[in-house]
N, C-alpha and C. Protein backbone atom coordinates (compact mmCIF):
# COMPACT_ATOMS: atom_id res chain seq x y z
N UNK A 1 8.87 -11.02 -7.35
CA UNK A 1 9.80 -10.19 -8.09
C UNK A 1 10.36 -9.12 -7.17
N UNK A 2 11.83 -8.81 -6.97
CA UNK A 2 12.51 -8.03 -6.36
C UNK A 2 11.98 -6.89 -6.83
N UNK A 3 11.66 -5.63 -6.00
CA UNK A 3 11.40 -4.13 -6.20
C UNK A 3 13.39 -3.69 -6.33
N UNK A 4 12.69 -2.65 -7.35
CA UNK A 4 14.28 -2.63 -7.83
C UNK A 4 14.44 -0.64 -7.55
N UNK A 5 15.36 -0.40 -6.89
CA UNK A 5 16.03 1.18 -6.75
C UNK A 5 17.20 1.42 -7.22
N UNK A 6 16.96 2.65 -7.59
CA UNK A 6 17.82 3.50 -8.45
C UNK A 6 18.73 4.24 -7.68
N UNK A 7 19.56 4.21 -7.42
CA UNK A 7 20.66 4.96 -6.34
C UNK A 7 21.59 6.46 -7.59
N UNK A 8 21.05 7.71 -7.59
CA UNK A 8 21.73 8.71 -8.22
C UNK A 8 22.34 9.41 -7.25
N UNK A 9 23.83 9.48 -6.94
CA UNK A 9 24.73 9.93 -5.95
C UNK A 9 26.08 9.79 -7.02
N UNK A 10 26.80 11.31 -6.81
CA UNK A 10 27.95 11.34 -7.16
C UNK A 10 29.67 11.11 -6.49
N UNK A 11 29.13 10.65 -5.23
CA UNK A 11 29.74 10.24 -4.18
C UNK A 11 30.03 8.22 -4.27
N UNK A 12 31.05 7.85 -4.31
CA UNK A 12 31.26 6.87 -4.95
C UNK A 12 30.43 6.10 -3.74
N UNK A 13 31.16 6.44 -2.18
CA UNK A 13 31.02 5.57 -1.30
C UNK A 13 29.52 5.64 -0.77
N UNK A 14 29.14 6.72 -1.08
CA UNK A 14 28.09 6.90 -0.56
C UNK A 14 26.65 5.91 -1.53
N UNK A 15 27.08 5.68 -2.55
CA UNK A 15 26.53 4.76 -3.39
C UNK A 15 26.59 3.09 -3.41
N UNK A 16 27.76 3.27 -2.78
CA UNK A 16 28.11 1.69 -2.45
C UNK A 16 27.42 1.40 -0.96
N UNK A 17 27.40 2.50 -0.29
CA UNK A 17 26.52 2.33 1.17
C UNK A 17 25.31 1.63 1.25
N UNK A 18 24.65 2.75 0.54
CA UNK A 18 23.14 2.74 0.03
C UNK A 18 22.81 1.13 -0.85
N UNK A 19 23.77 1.00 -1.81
CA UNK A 19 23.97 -0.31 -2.51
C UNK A 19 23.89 -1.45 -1.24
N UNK A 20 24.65 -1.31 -0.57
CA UNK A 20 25.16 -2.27 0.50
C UNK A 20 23.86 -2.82 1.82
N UNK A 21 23.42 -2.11 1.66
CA UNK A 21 22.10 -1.42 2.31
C UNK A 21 21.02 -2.59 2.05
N UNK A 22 20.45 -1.90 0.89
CA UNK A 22 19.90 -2.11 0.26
C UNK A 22 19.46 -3.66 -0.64
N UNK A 23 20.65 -4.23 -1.38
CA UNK A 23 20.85 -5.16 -1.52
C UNK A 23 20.42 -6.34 -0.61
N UNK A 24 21.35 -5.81 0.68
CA UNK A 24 20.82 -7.10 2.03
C UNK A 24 19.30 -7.12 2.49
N UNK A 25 18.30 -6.13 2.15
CA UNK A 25 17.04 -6.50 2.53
C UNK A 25 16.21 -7.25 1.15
N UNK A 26 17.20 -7.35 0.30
CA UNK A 26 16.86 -8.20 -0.66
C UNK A 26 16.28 -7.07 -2.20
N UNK A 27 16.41 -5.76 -2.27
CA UNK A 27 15.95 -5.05 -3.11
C UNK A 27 16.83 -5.43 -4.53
N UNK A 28 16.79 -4.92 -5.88
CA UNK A 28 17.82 -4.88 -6.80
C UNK A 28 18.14 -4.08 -6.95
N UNK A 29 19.31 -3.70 -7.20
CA UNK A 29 19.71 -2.12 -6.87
C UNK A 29 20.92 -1.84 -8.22
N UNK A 30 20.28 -0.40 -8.69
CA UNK A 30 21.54 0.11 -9.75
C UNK A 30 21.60 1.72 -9.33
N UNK A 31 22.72 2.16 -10.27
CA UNK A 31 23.08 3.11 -9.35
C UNK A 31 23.75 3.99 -10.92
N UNK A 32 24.33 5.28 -10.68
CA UNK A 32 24.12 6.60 -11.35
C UNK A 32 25.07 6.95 -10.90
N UNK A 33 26.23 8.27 -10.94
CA UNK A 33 26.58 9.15 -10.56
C UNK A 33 25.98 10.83 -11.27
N UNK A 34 25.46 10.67 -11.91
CA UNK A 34 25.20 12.09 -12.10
C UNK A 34 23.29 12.47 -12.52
N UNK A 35 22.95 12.97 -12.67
CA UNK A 35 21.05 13.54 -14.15
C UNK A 35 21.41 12.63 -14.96
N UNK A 36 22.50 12.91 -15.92
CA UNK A 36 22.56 12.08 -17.45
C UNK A 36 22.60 10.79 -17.55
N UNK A 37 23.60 9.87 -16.51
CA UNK A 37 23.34 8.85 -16.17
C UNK A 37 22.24 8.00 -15.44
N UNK A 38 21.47 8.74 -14.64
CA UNK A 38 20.21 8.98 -14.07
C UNK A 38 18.95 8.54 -14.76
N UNK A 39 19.01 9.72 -15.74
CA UNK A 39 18.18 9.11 -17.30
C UNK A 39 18.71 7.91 -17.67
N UNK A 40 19.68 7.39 -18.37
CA UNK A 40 19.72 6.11 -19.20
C UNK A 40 19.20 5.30 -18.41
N UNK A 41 19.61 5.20 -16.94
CA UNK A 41 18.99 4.43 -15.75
C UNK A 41 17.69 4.16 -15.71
N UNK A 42 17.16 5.05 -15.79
CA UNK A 42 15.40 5.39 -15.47
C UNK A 42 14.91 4.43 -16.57
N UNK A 43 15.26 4.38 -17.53
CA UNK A 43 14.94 3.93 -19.32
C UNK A 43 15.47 2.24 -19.36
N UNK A 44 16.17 2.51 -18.74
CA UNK A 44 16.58 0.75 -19.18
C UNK A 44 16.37 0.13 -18.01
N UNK A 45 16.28 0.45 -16.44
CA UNK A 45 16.09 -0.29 -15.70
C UNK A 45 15.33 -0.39 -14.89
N UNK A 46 14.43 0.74 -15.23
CA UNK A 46 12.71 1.09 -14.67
C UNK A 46 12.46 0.81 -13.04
N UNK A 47 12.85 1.60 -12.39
CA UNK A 47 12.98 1.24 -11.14
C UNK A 47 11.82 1.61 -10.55
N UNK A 48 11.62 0.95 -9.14
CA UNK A 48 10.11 1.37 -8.28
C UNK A 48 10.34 2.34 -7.59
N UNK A 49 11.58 2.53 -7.50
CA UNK A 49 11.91 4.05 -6.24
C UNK A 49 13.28 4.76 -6.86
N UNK A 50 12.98 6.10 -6.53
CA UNK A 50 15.07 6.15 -6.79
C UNK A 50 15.51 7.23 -5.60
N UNK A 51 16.49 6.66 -5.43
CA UNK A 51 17.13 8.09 -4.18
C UNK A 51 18.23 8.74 -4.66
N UNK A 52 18.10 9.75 -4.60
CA UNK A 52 18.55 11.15 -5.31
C UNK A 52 19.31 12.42 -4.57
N UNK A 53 20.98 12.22 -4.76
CA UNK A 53 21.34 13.46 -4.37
C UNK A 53 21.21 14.46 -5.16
N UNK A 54 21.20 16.02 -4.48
CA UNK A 54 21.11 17.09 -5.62
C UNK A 54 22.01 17.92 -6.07
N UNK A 55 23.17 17.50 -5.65
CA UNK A 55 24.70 18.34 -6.17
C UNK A 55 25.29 17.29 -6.78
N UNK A 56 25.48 17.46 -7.90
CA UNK A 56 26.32 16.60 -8.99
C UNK A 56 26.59 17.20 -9.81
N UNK A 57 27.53 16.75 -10.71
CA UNK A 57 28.07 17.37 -11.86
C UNK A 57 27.01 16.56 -12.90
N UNK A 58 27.78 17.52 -14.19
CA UNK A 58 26.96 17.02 -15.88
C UNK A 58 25.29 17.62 -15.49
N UNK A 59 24.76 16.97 -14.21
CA UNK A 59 23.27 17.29 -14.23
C UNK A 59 22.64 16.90 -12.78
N UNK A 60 22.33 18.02 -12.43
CA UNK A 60 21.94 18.34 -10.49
C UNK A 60 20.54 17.14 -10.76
N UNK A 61 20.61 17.10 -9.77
CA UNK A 61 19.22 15.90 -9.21
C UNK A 61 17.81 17.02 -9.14
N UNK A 62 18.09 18.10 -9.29
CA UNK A 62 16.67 19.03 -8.97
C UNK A 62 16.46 18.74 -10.55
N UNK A 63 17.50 19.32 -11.78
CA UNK A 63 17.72 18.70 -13.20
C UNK A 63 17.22 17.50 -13.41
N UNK A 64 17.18 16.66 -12.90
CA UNK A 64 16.98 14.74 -13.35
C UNK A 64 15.32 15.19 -12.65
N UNK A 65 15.14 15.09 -11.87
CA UNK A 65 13.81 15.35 -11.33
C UNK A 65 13.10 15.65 -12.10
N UNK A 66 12.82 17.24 -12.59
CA UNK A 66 12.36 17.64 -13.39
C UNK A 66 11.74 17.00 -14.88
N UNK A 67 13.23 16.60 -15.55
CA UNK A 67 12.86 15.78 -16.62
C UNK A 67 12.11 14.57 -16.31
N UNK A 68 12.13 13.50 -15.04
CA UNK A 68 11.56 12.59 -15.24
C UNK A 68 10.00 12.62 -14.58
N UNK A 69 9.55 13.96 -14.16
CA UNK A 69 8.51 14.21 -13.71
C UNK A 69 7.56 14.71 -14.84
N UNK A 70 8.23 15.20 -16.01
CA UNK A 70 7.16 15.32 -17.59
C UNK A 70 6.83 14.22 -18.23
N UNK A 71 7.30 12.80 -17.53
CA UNK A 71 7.52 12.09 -18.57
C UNK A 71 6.28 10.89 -17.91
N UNK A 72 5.35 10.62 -18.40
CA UNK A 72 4.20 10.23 -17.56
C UNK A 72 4.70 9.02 -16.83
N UNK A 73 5.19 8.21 -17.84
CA UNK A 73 5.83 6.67 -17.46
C UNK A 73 6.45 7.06 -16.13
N UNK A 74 7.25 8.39 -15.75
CA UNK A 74 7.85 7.77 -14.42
C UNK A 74 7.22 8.83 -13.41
N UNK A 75 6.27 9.85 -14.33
CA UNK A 75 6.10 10.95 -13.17
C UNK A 75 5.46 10.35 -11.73
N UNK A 76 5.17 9.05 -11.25
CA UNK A 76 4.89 8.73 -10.19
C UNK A 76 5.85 7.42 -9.54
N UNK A 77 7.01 7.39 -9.64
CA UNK A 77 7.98 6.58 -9.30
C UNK A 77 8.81 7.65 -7.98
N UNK A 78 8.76 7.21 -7.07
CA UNK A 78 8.67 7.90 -5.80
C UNK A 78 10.44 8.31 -5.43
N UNK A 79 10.75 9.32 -5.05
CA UNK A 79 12.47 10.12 -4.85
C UNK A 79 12.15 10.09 -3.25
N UNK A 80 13.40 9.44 -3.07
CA UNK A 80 13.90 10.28 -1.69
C UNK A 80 15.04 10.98 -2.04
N UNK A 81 15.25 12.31 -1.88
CA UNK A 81 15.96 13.04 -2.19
C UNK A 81 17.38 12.67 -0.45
N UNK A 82 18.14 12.32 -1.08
CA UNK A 82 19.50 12.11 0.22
C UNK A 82 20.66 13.61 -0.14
N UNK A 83 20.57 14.53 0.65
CA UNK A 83 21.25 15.06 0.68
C UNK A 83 22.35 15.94 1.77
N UNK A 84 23.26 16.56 1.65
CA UNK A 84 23.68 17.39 2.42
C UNK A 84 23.27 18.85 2.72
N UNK A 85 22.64 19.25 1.82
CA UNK A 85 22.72 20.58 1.53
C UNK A 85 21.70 21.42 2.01
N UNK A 86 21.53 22.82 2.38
CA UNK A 86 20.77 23.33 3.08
C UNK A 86 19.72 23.74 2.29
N UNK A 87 18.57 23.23 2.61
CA UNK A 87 17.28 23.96 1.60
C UNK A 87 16.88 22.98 0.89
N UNK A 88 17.35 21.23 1.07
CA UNK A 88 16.84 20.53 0.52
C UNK A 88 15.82 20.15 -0.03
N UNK A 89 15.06 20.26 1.25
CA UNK A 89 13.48 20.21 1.21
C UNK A 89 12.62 20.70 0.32
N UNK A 90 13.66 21.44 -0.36
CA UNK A 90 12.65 22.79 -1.13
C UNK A 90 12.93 22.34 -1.86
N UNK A 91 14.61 21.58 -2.87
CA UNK A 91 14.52 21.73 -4.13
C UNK A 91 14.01 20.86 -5.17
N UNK A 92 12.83 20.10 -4.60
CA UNK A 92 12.35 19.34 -5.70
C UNK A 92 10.82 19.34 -5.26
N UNK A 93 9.66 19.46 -6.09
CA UNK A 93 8.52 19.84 -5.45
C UNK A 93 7.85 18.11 -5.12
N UNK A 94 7.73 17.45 -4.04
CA UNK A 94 6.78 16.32 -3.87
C UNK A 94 7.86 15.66 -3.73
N UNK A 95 8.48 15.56 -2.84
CA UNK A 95 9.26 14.20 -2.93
C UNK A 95 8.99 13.40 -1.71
N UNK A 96 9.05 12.02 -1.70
CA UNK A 96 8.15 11.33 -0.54
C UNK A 96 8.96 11.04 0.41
N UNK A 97 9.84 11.46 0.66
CA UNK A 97 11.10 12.06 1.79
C UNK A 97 12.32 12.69 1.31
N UNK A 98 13.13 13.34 2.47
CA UNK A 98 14.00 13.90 2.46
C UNK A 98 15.13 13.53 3.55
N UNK A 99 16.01 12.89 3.27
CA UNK A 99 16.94 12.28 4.44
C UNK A 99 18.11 13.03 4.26
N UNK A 100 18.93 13.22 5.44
CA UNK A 100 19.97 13.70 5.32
C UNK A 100 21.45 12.89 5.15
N UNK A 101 22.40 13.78 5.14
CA UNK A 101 23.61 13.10 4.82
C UNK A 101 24.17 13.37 6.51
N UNK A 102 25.24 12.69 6.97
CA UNK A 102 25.16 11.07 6.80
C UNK A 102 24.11 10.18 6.69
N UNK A 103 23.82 9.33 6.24
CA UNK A 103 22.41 8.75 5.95
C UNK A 103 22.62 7.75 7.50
N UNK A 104 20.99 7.49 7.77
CA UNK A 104 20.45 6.75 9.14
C UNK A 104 19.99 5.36 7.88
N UNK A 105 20.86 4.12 8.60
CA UNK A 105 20.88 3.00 7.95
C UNK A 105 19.27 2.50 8.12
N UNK A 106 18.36 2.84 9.23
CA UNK A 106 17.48 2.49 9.61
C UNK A 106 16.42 3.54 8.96
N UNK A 107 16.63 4.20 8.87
CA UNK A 107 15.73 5.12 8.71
C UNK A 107 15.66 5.36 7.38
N UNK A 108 16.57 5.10 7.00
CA UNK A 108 16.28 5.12 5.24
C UNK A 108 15.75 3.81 4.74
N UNK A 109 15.78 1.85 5.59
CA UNK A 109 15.05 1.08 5.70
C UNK A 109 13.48 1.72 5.82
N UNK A 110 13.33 2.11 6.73
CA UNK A 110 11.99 2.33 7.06
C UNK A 110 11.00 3.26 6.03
N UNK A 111 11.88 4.30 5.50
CA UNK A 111 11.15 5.10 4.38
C UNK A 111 11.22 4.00 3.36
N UNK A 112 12.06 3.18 2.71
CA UNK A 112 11.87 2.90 1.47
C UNK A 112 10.60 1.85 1.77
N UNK A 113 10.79 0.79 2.70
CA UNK A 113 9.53 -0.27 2.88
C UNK A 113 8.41 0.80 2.90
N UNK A 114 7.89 2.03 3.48
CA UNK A 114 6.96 2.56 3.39
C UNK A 114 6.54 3.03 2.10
N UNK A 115 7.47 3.50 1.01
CA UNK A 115 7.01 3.56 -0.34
C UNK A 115 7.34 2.80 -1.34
N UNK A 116 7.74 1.56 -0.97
CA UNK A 116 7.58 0.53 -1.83
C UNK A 116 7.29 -0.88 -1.21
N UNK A 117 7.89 -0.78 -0.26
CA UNK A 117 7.61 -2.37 0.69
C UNK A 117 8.33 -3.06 0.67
């Protein structure tokens, strides 16, 4: 069974990257632009990982975090937080990496096989 990721980015291309990515090492991959969409995601398509920018509209990714970290079912479904922004590191407590923007095609391979395989 394909391990399946959640791609939350409000950046169109930057979603289709990650998609593009992703897909070719054989993962299943759905994808979000904003928290709110994020949630329905989380709920209907139960993913093993999700990568998470934190500036979006409707609802910031530190926002989506939060909520899906009370919620037992996903509080251990692993974030790489992908962002631009300064202070990343900080804004979500535990996340099992932090990559930056532009994203490293390899290096974001290598984190996800490490927390999911």
């Amino acid at each position: 069974m394909k391990k399946k990721i959640l791609i939350i980015d409000d950046e169109e291309d930057v979603r289709s990257y990650i998609t593009e990515v992703l897909v070719a090492e054989g993962y299943e991959v759905a994808t979000a632009s904003d928290g709110l969409q994020g949630l329905d995601e989380m709920r209907s398509f139960r993913p093993d990982l999700v990568t998470l920018d934190l500036q979006m509209p409707n609802d910031t990714g530190t926002g989506f975090y939060r909520k899906i970290h009370r919620d037992r079912e996903f509080a251990d479904v692993p974030i790489i937080v992908i962002s631009g922004i300064a202070g990343r590191h900080l804004a979500i407590r535990k996340p099992f990496a932090v990559l930056d923007k532009p994203i490293d095609r390899q290096h974001l391979l290598d984190v996800v096989r490490d927390a999911i395989g």
